[in-house]
Structure formats: structure tokens, C-alpha cells
N, C-alpha and C. Protein backbone atom coordinates (compact mmCIF):
# COMPACT_ATOMS: atom_id res chain seq x y z
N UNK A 1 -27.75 -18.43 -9.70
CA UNK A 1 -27.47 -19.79 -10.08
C UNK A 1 -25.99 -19.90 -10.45
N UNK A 2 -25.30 -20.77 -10.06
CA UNK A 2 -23.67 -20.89 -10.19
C UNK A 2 -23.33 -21.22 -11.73
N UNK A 3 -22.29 -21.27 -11.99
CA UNK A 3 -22.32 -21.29 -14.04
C UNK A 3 -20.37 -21.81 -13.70
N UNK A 4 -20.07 -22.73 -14.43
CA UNK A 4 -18.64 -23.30 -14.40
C UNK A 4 -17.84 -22.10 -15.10
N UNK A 5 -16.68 -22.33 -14.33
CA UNK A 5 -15.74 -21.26 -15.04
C UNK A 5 -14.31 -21.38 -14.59
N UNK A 6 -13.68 -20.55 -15.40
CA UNK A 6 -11.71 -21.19 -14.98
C UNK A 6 -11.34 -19.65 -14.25
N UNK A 7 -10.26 -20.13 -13.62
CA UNK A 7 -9.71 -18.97 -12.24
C UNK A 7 -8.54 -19.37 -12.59
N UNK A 8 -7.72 -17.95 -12.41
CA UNK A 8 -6.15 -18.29 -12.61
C UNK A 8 -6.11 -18.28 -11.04
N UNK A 9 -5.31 -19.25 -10.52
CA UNK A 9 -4.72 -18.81 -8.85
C UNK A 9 -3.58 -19.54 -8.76
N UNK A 10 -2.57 -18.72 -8.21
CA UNK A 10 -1.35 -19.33 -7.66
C UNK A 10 -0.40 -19.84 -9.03
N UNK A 11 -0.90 -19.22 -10.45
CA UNK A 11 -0.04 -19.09 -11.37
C UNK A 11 -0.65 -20.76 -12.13
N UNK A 12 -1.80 -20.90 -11.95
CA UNK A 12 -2.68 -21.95 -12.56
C UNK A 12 -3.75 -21.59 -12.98
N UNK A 13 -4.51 -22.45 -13.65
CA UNK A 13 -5.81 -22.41 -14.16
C UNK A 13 -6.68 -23.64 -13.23
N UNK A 14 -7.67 -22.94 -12.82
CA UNK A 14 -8.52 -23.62 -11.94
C UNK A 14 -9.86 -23.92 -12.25
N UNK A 15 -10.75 -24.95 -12.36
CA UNK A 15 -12.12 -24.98 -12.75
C UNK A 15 -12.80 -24.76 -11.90
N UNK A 16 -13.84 -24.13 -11.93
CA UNK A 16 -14.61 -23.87 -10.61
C UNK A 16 -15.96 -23.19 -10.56
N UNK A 17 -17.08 -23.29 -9.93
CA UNK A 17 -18.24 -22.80 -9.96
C UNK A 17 -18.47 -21.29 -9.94
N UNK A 18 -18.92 -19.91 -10.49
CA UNK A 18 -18.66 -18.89 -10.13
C UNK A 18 -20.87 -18.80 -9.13
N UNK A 19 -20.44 -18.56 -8.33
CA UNK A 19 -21.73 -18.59 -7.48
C UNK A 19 -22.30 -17.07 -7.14
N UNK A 20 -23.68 -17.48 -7.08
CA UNK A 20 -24.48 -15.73 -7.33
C UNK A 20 -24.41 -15.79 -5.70
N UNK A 21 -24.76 -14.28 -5.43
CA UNK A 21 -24.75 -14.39 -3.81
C UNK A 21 -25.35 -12.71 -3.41
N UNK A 22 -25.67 -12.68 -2.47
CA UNK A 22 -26.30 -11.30 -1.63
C UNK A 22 -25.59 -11.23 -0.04
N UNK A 23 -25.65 -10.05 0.27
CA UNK A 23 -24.69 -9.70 1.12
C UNK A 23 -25.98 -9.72 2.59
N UNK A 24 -25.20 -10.46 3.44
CA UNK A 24 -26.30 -10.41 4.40
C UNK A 24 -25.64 -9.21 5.45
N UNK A 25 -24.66 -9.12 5.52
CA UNK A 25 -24.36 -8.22 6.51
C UNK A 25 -22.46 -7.37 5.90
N UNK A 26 -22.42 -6.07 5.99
CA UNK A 26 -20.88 -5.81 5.20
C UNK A 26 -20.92 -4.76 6.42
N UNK A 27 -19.69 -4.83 7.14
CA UNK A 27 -19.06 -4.01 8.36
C UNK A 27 -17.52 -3.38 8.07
N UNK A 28 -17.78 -2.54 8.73
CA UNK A 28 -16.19 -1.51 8.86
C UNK A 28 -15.25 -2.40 9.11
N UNK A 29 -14.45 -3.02 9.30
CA UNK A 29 -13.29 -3.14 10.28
C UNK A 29 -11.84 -1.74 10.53
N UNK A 30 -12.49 -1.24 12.11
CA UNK A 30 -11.84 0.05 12.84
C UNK A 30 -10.56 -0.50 13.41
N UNK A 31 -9.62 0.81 12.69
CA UNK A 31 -8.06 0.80 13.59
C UNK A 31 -7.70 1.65 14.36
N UNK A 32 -6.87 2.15 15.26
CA UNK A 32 -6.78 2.96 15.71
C UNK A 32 -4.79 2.82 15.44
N UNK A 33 -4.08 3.68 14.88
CA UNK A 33 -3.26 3.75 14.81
C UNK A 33 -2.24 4.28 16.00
N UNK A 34 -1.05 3.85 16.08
CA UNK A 34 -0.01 4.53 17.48
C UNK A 34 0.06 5.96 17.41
N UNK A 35 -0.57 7.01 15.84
CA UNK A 35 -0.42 8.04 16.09
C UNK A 35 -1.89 8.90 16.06
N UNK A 36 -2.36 7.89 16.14
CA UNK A 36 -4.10 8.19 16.71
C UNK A 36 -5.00 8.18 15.52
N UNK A 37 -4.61 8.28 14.29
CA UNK A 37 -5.13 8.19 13.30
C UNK A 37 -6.19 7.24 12.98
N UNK A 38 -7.20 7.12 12.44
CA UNK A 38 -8.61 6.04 13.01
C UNK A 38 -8.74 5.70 11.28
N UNK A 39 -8.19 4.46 11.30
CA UNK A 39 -8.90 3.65 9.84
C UNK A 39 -9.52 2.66 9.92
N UNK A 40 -10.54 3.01 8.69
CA UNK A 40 -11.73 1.90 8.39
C UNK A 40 -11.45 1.52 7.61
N UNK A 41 -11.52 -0.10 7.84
CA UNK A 41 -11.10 -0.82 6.16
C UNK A 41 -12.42 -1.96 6.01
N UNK A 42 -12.74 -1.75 4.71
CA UNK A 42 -14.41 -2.99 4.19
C UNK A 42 -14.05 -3.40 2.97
N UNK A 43 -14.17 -4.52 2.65
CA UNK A 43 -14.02 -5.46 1.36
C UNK A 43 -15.44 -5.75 0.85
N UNK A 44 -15.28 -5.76 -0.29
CA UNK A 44 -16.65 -5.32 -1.01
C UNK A 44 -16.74 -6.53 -2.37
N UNK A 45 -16.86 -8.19 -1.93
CA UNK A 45 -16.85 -9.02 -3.06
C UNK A 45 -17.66 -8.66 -3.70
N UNK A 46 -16.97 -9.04 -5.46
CA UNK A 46 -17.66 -8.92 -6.80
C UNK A 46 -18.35 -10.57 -7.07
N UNK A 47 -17.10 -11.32 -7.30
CA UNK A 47 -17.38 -12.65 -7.12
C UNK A 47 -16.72 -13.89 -6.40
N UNK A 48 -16.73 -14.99 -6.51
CA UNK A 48 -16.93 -15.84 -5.52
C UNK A 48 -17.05 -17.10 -5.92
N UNK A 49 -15.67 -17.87 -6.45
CA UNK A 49 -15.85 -18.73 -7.06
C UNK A 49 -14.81 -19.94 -6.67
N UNK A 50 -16.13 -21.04 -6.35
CA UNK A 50 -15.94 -22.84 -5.84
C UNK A 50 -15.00 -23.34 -6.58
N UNK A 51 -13.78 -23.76 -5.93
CA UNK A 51 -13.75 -24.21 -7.17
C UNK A 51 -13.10 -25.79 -6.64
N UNK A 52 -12.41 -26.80 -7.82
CA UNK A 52 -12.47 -28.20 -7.56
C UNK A 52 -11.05 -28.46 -6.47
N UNK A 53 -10.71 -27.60 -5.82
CA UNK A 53 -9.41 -28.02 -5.51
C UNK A 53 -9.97 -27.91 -3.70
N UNK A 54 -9.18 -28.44 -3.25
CA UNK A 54 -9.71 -28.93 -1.71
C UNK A 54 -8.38 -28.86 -0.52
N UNK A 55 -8.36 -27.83 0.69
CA UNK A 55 -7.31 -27.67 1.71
C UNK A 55 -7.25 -29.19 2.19
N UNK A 56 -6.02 -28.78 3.50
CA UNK A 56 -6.04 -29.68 4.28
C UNK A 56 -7.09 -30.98 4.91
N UNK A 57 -8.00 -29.91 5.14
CA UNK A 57 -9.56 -30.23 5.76
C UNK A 57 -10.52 -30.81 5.30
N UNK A 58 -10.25 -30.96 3.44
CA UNK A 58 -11.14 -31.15 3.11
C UNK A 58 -12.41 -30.50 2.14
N UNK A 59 -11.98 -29.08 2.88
CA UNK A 59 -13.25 -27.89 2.40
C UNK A 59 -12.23 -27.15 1.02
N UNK A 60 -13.87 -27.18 0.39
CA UNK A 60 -13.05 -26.07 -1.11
C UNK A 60 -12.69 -25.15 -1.46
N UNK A 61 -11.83 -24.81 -2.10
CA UNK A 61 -10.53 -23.69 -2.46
C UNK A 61 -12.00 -22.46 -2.79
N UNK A 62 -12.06 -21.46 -2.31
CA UNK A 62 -12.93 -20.52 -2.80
C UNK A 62 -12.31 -19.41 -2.63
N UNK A 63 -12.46 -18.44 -4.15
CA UNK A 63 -11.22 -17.46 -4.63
C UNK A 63 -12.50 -16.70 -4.49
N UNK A 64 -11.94 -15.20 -3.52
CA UNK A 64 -13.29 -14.13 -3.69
C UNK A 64 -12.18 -13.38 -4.57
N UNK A 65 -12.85 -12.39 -5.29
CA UNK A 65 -12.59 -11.26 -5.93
C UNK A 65 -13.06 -10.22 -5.07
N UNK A 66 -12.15 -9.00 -4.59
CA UNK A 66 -13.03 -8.33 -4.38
C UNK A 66 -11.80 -6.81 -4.37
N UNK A 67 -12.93 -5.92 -4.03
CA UNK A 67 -12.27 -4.52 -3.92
C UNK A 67 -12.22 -4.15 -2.40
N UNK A 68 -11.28 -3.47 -1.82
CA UNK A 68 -11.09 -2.78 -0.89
C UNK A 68 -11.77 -0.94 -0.57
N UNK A 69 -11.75 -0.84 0.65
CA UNK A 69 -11.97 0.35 0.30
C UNK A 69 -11.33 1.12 1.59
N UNK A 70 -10.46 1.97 2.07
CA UNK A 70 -10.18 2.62 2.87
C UNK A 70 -10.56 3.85 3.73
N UNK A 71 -10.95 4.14 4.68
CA UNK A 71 -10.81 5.66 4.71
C UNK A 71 -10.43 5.79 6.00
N UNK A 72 -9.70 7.34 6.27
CA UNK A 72 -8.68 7.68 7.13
C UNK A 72 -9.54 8.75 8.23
N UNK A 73 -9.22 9.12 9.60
CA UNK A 73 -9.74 10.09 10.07
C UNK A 73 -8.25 10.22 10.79
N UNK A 74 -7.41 11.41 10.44
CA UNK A 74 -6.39 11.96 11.50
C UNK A 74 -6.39 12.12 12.66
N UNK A 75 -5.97 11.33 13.87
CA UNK A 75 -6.35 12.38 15.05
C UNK A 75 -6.38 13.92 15.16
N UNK A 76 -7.62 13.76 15.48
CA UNK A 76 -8.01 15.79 16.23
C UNK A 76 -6.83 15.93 17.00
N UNK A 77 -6.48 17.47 16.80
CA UNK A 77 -5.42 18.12 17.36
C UNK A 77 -6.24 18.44 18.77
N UNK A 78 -4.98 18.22 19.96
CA UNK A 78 -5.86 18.59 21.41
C UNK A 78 -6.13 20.00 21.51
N UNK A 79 -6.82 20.29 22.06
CA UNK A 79 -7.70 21.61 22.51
C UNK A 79 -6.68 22.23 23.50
N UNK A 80 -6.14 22.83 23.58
CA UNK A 80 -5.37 23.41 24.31
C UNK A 80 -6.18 24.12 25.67
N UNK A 81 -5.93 24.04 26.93
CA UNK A 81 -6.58 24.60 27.81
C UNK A 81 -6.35 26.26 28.04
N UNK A 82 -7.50 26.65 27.74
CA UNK A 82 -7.40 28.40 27.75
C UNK A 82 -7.34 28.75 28.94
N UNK A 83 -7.27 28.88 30.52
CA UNK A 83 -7.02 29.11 31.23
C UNK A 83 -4.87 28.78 31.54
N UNK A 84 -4.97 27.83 30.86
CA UNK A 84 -3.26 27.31 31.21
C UNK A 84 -3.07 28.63 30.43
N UNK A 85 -3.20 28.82 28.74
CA UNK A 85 -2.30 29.65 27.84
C UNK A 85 -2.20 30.77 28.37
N UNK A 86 -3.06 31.58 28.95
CA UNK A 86 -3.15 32.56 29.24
C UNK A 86 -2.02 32.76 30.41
N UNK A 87 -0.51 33.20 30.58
CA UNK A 87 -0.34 34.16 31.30
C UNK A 87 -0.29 35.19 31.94
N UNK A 88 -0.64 35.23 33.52
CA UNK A 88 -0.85 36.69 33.97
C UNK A 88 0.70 37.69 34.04
């Protein structure tokens, strides 16, 4: 159930709904870096709060809170072909 509450944003105080919520779906988003390095990055909202101020469009200013989370995989070093290394 949502409960009123104030948000600092953009160096203001904002009134605004803080709203309960469940996660229907939370995914990786995969990088692949120029030096092959493979990162996953997922944002993980705490809360999520309506509040009275309104964009361009119309639709309302909604401030998530949330945490990040990173993780890295280095590119694998190549396998070197054992028939090449080997000189006769």
C-alpha cells in the first residue's frame, strides 16, 4: 500500500507516494568489452517513489532508489595450438 513521503531530487524536496511493489522479472544486462572482458550489470530497486511533479508528457516524476551490482569475467587466454608450438 503506498504511504506519502518527501524525496530530495535535483537539490529539492519533493512530495510523493513511496509505493510497495514485487519484481516480476530482474535480468543481467551483458557487455562484451573491446578487450573481451564480459560484464554483467542488474539494478536491484529498494524503493520507488510517485511523486507530484510531472515531465514533458505529462507522466510522473518517479525516483527509484536502487543498488547496482556488477560482475566481471576476463577474457580466457587463447589456447595456443600444440601442434604449431612444437618445433621439429
Amino acid at each position: 500500500m503506498s504511504r506519502p513521503t518527501e524525496i530530495e531530487y535535483q537539490g529539492r524536496t519533493l512530495q510523493g507516494r513511496a509505493m510497495d511493489f514485487h519484481p516480476v522479472k530482474e535480468d543481467w544486462n551483458t557487455y562484451r568489452l573491446e578487450d573481451g572482458t564480459l560484464v554483467k550489470v542488474r539494478v536491484i530497486p529498494s524503493d520507488f517513489v510517485v511523486t507530484e511533479k510531472k515531465n514533458a508528457m505529462g507522466d510522473p516524476l518517479i525516483v527509484v532508489k536502487a543498488s547496482t551490482i556488477v560482475a566481471c569475467e576476463p577474457k580466457k587466454p587463447e589456447k595456443r595450438n600444440a601442434s604449431r608450438s612444437r618445433r621439429k
